[in-house]
Protein backbone atom coordinates (compact mmCIF):
# COMPACT_ATOMS: atom_id res chain seq x y z
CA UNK A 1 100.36 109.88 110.74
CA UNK A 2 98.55 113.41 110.19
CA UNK A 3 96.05 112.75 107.13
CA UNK A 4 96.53 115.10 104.46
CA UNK A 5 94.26 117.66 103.78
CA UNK A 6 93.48 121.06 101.82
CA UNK A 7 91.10 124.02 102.11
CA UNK A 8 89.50 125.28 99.56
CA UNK A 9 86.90 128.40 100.11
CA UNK A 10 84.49 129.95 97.45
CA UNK A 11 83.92 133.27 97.54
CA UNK A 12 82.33 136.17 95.99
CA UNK A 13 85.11 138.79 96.85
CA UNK A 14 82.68 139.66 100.36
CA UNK A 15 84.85 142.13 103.23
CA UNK A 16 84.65 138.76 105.67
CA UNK A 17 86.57 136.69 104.12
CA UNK A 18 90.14 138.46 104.90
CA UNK A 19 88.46 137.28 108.63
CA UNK A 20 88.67 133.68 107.89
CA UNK A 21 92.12 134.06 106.44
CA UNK A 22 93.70 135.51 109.36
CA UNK A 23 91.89 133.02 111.67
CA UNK A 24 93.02 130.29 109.48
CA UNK A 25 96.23 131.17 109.25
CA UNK A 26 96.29 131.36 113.54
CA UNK A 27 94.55 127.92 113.69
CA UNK A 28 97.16 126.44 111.07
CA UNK A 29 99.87 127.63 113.23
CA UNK A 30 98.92 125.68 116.33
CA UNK A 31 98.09 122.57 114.45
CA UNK A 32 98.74 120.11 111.39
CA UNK A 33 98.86 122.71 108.12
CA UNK A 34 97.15 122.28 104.97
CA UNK A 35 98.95 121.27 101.65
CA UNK A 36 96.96 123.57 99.90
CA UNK A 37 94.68 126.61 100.99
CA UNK A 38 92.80 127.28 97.22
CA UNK A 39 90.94 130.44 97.39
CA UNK A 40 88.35 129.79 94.64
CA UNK A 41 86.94 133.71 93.34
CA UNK A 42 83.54 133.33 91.62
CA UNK A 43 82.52 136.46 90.82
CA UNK A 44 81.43 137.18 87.94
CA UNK A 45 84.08 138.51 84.97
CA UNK A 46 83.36 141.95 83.82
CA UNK A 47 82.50 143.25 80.47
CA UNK A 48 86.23 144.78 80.06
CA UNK A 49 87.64 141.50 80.78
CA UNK A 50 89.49 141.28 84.08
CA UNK A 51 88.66 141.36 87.69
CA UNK A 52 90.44 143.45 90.61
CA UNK A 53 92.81 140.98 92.79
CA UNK A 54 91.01 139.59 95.89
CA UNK A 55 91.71 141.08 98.88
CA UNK A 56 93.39 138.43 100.94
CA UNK A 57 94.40 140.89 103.54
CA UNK A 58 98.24 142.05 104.69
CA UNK A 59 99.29 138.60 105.88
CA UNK A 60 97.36 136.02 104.13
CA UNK A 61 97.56 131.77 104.54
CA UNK A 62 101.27 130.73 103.57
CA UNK A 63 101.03 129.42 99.87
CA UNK A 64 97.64 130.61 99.29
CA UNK A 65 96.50 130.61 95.55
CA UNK A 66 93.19 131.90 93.31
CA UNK A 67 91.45 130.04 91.26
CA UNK A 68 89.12 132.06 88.72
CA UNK A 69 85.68 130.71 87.65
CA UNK A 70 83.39 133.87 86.33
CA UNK A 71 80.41 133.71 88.41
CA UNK A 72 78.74 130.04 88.69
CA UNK A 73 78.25 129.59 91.58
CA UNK A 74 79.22 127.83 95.01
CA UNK A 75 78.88 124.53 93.64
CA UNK A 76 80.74 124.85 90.97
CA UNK A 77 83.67 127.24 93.06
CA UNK A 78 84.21 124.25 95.06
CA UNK A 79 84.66 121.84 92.35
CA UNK A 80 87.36 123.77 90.80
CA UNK A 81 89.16 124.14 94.22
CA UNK A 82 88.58 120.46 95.16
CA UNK A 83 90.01 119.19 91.35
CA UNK A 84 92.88 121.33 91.79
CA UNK A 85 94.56 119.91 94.60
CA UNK A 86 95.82 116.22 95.47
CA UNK A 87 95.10 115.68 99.41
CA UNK A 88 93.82 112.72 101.09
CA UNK A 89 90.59 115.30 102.16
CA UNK A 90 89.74 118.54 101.33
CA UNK A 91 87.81 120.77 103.77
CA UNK A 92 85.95 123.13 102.40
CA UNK A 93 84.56 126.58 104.18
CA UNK A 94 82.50 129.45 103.58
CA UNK A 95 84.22 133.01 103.20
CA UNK A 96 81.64 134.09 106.10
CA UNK A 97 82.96 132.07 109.07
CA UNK A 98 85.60 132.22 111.40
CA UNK A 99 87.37 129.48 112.81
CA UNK A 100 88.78 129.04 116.48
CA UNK A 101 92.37 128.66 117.48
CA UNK A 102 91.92 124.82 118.12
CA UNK A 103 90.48 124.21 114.95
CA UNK A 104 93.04 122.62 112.84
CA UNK A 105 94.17 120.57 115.90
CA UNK A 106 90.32 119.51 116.08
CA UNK A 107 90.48 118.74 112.16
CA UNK A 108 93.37 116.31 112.81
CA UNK A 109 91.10 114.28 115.50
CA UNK A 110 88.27 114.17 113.49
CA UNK A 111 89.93 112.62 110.41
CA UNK A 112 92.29 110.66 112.20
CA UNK A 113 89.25 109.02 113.31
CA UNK A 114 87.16 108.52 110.41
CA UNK A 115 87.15 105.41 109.61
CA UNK A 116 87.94 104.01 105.83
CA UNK A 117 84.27 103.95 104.65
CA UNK A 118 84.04 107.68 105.70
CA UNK A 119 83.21 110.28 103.24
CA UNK A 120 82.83 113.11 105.00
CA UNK A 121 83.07 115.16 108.48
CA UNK A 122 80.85 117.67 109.60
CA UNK A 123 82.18 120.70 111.50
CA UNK A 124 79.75 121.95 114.20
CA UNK A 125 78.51 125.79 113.32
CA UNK A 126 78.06 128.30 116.31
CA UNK A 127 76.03 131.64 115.26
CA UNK A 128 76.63 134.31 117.74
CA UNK A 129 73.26 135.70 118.56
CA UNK A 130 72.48 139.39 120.64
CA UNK A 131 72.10 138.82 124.43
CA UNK A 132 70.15 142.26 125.26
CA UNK A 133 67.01 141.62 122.83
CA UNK A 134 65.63 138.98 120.83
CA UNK A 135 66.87 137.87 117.36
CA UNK A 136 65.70 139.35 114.13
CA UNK A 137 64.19 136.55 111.44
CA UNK A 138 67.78 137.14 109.40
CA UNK A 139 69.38 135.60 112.65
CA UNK A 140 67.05 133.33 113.35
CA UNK A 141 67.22 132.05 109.77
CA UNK A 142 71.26 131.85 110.00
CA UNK A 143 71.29 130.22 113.52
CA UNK A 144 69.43 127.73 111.43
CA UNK A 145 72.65 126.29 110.02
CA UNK A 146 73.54 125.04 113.49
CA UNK A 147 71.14 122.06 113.04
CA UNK A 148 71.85 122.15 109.23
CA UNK A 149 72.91 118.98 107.74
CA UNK A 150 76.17 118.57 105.91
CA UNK A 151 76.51 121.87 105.55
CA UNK A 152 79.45 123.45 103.58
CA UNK A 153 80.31 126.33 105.67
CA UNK A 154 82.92 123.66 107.68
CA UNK A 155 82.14 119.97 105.77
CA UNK A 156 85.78 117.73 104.93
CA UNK A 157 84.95 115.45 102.31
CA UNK A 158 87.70 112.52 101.50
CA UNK A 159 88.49 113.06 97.81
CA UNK A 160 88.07 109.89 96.70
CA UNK A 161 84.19 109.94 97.40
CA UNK A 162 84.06 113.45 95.97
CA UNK A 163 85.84 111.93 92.39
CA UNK A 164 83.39 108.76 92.89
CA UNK A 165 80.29 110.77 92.31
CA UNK A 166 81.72 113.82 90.48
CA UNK A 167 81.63 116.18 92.93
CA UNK A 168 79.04 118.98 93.70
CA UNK A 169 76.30 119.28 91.08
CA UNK A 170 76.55 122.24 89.15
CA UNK A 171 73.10 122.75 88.25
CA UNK A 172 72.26 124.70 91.86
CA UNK A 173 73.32 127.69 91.02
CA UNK A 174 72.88 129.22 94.61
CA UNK A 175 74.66 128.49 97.96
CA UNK A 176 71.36 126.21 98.50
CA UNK A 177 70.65 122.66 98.35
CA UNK A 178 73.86 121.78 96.89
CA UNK A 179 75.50 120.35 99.87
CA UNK A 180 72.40 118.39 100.83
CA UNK A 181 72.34 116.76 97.62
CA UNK A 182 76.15 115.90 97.69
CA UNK A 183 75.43 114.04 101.13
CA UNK A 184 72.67 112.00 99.32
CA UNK A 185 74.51 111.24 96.61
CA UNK A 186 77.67 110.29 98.16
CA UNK A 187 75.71 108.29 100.63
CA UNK A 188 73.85 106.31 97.77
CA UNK A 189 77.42 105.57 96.73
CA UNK A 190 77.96 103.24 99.87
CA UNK A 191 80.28 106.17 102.11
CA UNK A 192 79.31 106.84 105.70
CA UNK A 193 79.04 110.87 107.12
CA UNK A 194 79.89 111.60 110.64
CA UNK A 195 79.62 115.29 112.78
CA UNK A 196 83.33 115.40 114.30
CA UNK A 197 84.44 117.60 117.12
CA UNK A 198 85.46 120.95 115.67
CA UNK A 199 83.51 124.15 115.09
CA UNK A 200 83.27 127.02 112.92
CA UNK A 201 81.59 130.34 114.21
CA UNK A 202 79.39 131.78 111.77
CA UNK A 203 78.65 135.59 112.35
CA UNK A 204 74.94 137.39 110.95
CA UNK A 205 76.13 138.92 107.92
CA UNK A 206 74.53 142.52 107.02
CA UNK A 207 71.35 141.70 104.23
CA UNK A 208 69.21 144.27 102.65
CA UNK A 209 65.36 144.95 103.41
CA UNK A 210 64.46 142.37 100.92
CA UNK A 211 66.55 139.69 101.80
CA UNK A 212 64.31 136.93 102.67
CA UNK A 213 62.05 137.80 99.17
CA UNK A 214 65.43 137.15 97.62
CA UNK A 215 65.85 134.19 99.52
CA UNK A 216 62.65 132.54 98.09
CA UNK A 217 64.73 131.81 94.66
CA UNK A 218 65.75 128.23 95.97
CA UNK A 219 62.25 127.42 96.12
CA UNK A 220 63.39 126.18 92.34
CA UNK A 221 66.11 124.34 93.43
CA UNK A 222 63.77 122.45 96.10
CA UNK A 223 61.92 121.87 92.74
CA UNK A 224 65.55 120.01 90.87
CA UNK A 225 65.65 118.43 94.50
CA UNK A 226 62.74 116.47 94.44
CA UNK A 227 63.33 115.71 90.75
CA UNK A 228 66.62 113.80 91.32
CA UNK A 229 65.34 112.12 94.84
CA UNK A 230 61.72 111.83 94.71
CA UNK A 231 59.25 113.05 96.22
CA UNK A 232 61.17 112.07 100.20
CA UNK A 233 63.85 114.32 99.25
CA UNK A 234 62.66 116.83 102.36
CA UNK A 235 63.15 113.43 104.92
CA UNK A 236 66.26 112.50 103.64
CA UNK A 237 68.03 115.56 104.18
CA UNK A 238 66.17 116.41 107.57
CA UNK A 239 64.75 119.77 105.79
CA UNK A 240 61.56 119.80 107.56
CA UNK A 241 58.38 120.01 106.15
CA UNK A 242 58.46 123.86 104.68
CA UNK A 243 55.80 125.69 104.16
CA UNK A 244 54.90 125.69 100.73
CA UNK A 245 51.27 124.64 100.91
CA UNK A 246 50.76 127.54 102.89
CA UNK A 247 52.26 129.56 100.61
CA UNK A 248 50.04 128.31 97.99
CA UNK A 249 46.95 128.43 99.48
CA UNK A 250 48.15 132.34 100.64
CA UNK A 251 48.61 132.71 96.52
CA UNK A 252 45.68 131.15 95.17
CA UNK A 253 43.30 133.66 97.71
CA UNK A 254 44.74 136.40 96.94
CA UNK A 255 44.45 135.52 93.25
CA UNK A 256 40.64 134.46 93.63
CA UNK A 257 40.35 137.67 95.24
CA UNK A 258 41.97 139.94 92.83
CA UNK A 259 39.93 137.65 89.94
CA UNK A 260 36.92 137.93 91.72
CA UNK A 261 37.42 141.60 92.40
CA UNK A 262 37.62 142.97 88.80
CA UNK A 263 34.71 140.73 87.39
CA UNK A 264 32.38 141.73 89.64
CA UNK A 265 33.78 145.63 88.91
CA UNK A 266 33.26 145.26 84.86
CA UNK A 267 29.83 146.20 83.20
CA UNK A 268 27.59 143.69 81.72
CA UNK A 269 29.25 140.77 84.43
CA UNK A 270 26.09 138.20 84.71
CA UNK A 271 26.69 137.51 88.40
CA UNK A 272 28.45 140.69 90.08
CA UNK A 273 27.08 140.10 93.81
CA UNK A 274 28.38 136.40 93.58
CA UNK A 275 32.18 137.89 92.43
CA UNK A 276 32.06 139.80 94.89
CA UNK A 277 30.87 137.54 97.82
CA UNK A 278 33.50 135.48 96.34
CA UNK A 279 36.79 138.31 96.61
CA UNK A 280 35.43 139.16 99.81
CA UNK A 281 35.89 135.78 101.30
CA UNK A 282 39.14 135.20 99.07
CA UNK A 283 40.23 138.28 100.39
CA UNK A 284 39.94 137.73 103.99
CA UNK A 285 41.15 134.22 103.64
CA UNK A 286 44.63 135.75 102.04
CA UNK A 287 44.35 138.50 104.47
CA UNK A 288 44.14 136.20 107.57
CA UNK A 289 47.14 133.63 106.14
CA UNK A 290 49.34 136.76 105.62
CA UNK A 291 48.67 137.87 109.17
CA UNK A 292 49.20 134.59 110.66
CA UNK A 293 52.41 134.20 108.79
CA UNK A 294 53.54 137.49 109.63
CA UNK A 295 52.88 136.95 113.42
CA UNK A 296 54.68 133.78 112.98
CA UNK A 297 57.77 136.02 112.03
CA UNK A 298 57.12 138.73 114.50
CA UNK A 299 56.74 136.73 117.33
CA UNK A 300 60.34 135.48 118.26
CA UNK A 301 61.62 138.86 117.22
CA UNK A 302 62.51 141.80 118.91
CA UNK A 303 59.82 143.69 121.24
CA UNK A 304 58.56 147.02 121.41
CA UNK A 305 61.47 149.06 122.96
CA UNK A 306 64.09 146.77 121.72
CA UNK A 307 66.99 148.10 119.63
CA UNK A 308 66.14 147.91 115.75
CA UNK A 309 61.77 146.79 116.54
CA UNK A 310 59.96 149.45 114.35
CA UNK A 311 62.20 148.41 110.84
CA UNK A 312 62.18 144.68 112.01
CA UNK A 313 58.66 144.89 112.42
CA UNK A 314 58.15 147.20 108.87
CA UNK A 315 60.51 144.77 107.23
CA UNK A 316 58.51 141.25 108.43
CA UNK A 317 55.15 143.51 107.54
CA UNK A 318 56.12 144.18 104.00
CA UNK A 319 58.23 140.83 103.18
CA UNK A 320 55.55 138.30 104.78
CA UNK A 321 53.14 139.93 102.06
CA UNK A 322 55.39 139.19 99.14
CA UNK A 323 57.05 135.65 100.04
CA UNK A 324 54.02 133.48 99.08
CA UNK A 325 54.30 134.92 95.81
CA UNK A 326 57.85 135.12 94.91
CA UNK A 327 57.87 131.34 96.70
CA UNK A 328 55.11 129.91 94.49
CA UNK A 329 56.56 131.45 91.69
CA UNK A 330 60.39 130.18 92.27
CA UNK A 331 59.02 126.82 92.52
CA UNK A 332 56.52 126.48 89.68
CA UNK A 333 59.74 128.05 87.55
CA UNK A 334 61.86 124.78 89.01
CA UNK A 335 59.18 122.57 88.25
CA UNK A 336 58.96 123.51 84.96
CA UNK A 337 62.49 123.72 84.40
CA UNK A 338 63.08 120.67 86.17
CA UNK A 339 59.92 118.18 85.59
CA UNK A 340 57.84 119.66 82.68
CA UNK A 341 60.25 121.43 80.52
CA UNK A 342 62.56 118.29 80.83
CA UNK A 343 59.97 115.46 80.65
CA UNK A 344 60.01 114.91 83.86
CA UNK A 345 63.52 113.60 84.13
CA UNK A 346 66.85 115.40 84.87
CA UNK A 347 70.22 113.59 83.41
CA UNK A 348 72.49 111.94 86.55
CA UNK A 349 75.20 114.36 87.26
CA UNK A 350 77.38 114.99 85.29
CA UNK A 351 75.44 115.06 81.96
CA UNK A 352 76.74 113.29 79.19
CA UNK A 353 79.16 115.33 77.28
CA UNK A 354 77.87 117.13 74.25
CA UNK A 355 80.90 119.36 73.19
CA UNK A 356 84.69 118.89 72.82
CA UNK A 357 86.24 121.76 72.82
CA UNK A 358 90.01 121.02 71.65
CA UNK A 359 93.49 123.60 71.86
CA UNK A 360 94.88 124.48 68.34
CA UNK A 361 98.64 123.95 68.70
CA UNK A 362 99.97 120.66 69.88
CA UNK A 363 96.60 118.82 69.69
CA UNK A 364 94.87 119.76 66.41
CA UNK A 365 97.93 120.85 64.27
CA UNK A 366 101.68 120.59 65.16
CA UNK A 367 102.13 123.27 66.92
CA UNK A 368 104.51 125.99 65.34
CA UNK A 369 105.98 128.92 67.61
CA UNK A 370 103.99 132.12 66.53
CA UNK A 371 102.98 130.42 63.20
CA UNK A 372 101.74 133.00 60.84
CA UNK A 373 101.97 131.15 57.65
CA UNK A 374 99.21 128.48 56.31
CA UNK A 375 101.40 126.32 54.87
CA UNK A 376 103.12 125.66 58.51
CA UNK A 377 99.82 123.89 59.43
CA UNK A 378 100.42 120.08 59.60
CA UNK A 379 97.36 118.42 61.34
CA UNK A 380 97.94 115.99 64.25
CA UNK A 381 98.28 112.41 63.46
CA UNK A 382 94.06 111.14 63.45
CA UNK A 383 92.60 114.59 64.05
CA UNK A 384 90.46 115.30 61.06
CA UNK A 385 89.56 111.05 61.55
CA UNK A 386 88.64 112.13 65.49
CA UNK A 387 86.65 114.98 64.32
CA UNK A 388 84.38 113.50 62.33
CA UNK A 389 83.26 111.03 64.40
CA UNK A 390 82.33 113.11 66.90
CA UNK A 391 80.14 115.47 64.14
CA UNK A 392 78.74 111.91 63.41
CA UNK A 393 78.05 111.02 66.64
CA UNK A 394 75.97 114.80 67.25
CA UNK A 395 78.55 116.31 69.44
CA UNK A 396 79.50 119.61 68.75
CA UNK A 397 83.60 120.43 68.09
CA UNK A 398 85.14 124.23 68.85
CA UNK A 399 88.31 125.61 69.39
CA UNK A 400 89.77 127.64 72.46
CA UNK A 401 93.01 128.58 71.52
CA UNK A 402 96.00 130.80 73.59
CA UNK A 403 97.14 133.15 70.72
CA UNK A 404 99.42 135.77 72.43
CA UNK A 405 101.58 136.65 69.85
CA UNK A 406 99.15 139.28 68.71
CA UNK A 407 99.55 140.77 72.23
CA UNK A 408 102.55 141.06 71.89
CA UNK A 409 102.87 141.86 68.75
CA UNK A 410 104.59 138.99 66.55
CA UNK A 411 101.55 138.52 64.54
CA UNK A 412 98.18 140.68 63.58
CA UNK A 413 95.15 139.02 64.09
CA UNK A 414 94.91 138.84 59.97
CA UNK A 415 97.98 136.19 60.04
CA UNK A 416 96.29 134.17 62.94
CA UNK A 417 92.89 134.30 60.98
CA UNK A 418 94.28 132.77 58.29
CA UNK A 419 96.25 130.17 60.25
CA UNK A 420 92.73 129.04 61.73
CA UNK A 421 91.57 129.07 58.29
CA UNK A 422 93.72 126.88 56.99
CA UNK A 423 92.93 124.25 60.30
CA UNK A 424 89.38 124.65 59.17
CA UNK A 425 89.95 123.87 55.18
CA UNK A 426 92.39 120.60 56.62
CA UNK A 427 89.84 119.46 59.55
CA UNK A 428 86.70 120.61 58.92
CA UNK A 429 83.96 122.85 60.10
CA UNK A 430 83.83 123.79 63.89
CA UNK A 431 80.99 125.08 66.02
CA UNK A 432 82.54 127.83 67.64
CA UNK A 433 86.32 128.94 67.52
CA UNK A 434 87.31 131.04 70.85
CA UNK A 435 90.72 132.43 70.96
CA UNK A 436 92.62 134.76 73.79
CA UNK A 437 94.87 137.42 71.79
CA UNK A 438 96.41 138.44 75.28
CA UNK A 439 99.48 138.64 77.08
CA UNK A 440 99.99 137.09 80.25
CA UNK A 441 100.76 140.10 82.03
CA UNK A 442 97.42 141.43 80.64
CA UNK A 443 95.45 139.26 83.24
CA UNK A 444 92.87 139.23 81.32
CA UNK A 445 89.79 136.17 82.25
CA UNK A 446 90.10 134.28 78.64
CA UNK A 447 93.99 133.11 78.71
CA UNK A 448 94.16 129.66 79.54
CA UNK A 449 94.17 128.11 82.45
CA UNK A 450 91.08 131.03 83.23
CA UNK A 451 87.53 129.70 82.62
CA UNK A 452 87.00 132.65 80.07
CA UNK A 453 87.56 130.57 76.65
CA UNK A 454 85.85 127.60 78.02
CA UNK A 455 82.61 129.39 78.64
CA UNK A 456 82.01 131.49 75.59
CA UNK A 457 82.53 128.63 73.77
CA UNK A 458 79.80 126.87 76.02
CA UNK A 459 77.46 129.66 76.00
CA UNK A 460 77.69 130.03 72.05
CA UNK A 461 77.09 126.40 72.04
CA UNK A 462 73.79 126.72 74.45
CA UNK A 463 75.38 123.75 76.51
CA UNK A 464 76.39 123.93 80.25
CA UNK A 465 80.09 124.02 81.01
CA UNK A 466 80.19 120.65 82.63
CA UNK A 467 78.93 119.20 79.19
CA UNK A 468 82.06 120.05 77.48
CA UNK A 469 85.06 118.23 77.87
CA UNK A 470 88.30 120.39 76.90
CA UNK A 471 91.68 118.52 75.21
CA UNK A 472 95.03 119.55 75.30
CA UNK A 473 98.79 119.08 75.45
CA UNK A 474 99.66 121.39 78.17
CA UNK A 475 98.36 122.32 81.86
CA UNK A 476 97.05 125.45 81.54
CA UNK A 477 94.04 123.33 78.87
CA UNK A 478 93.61 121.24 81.85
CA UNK A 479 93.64 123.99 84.26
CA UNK A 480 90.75 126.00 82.05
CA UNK A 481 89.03 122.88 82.09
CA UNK A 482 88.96 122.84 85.85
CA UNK A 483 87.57 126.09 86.15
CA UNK A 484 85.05 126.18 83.76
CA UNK A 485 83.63 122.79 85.31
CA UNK A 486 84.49 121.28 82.04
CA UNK A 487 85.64 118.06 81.66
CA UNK A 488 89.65 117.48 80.97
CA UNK A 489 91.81 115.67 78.84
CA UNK A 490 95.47 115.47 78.20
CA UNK A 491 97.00 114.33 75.11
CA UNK A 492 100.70 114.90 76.42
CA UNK A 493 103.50 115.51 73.48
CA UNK A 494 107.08 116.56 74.10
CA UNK A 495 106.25 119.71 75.52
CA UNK A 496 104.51 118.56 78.62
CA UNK A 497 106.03 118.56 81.67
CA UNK A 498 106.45 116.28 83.61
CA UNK A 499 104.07 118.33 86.57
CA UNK A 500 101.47 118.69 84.40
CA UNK A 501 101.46 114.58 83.55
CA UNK A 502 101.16 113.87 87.05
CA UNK A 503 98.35 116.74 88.07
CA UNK A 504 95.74 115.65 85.14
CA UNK A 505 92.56 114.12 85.88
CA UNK A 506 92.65 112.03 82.32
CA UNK A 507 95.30 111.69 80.22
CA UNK A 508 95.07 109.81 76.88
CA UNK A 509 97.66 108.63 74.80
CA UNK A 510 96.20 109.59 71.18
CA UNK A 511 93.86 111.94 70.06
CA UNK A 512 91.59 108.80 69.31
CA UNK A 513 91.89 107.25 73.01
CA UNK A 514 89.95 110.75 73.91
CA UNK A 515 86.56 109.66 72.54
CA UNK A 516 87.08 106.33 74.57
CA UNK A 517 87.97 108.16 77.67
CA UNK A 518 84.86 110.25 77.28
């Protein structure tokens, strides 16, 4: 029997990924088909509120859907796609790649042979690289990912080992480091990885001048790395050994240099000829590690003559001057963030919940069609009792609340204001009360199941998404939950379907079995 499986594939709304849909489809057509094909858009939500539709191309995947999570990034993209869906596996791939004709058949092989204590399956990645001249660093840095391990652009994890250790950590905010913490983690959970039989091609994508200074910004993630794993993190993921020390040593010259430079320039310095024997030997020492990482770069690049040598070369010039410094910086930013600022110790993921962020109707109050009068408002049966232990216990309580009868014109915001009023006077103070006032033709980013509620609320609150937990009665709660990378919780009542029973990650049967559940 085929194993079931789904794909699910972040994106950032890039041209390439209509590519991957059309191959996908092709390769789903010639082999077992996904259950569910979840294309997860993370960019970011405007200031007016709504995003253009994805592009998904004339002919997209049969049964494709979007999932909306506002811009955090890769790791937490593919935990809303993954917590979405119900298959045995879920594969998950980059919007970048292509895959072959073959490659769903190959899928099927690989996971028909995994065995029960494996986790995950590695796709192989192919980067197409020029034939008539040497590669640039940009492809030499992307053919890197063909000896990457566990990468993401074509990685199946079984869902079970992706609910046993809570999926991707959503503190790596950058398509970095993620994945190779996932592997560790899921292997400290007991699971076996394998590489399978399939591949994925990867293509060079286009990158501005400044690409590989941007690139420098997971030096801070190497930093939360090496916090969780120790100081063997780079051995356990087969990362090599880097070249920060270099990069330091490049820094600190160039500082003593530059230091060394303007005291023995100011009048009155005791020892001016000593500064300045000093910045002149700083200075060549920074001058001769910049030129020996520069040649480094240039090297295995194109030659004079080749297509595209005189901006590679002006490019490697410029950016092997400013990497040191952007590195050093990135890290000693992630060290502080991650060691000093913190103690020295980052929280197991996920972090304990500090926030419960609860729906009005149907969980707090009884819930009243378009209720515009106070005296409707009937609190649930323990709510106020529920409340209050949490404000005891130091977690914060809000409100994200669907209230589209203003949209639409039933009630004026004045009526709903004093409706919540009235829930405050009965339950108590809240830390932050978020409510849509949408339609749902108005696809706006704040109407439940969308993120939008769920992270105001969190951002108000100064707390990450994924340290709120979200109740409700209904699936679209849930769904916001999902993704905003909050935790979810249903407290079903006679309006919940049965569909939405069956899809939720935690249901409780009272209001007071939440805290327990949390």
């Amino acid at each position: 029997m085929t194993p079931s499986y789904s794909i699910v594939v972040p994106t950032i709304g890039r041209p390439q990924l209509r590519a991957l849909l059309d191959s996908v489809r092709v390769a789903c057509a010639r082999g077992p088909r996904p259950l569910d094909v979840v294309v997860v858009d993370d960019r970011a939500f405007p200031d007016d509120g709504g995003n253009a539709p994805l592009d998904l191309g004339p002919d997209p995947v049969p049964g494709v859907r979007v999932v909306r999570t506002g811009g955090r990034g890769p790791a937490a993209a593919r935990n809303a796609g993954w917590r979405t869906v119900r298959t045995e596996w879920v594969a998950f791939l980059d919007d970048d790649v292509v895959v072959p004709e073959r490659w769903a058949a190959a899928l099927e092989q690989d996971l028909t042979a995994a065995g029960p204590d494996v986790a995950g399956v590695q796709g192989r990645i192919v980067v197409p690289l020029p034939n008539h001249r040497p590669p640039t660093d940009l492809e030499r840095n992307t053919a890197g990912l063909e000896t990457a391990a566990w990468a993401t652009a074509d990685m199946v994890y079984r869902r079970a080992a992706l609910e046993a250790v809570s999926g991707f950590d959503e503190r790596f905010p950058r398509a970095y480091r993620e994945d190779a913490d996932l592997a560790l983690r899921v292997r400290d959970a007991g699971w076996d990885l394998e590489h399978g039989v399939r591949f994925v091609e990867h293509p060079v994508r286009p990158a501005g001048n400044l690409a590989s200074v941007r690139a420098q910004a997971g030096n801070a993630d190497d930093a939360l790395l090496r916090t969780l794993h120790g100081r063997d993190w780079r051995r356990l993921t087969g990362a090599g050994r880097g070249r920060l020390p270099w990069h330091v040593a490049t820094v600190a010259a160039g500082l003593t240099a530059l230091g060394g430079g303007v005291a023995a320039a100011v009048p009155g310095t005791r020892a001016p000829r000593a500064a300045g024997t000093i910045a002149a030997l700083a200075g060549t020492a920074w001058a001769g590690l910049t030129a020996a990482f520069a040649a480094q770069r240039i090297g295995p690049g194109p030659r004079p003559g080749d297509e595209g040598y005189g901006p590679e070369l002006r490019r490697m010039l410029v950016t092997s001057t400013l990497i040191p410094f952007f590195a050093v910086a990135h890290r000693a930013r992630g060290a502080w963030t991650w060691r000093g600022g913190l103690g020295g110790r980052v929280p197991a993921w996920p972090p304990p919940v500090r926030a419960v962020l609860f729906d009005r109707d149907g969980t707090l109050v009884r819930d009243v069609p378009y209720n515009g009068d106070p005296d409707a408002v009937v609190p649930m049966p323990g709510a106020r009792r529920v409340l209050d232990g949490l404000r005891a216990g130091g977690v914060r309580v809000g409100v994200v609340s669907n209230q589209s009868a203003i949209g639409r014109g039933l009630l004026t915001s004045a009526q709903v204001d004093a409706v919540d009023e009235r829930v405050r006077r009965l339950l108590g103070p809240f830390d932050t009360w978020q409510r849509c006032p949408h339609r749902p033709e108005d696809e706006c980013t704040c109407r439940k199941p969308d993120p939008g509620l769920v992270l105001r609320a969190a951002a108000v609150l100064g707390v990450l998404p994924a340290e709120c937990a979200v109740v409700g009665d209904i699936g679209s709660d849930v769904g916001a939950a999902v993704a905003s990378g909050a935790r979810g919780v249903l407290v079903p009542t006679e309006v919940t379907r049965r569909e939405e029973l069956s899809a939720a990650p935690v249901v409780a049967a009272t209001l007071d079995e939440v805290v327990m559940l949390l």
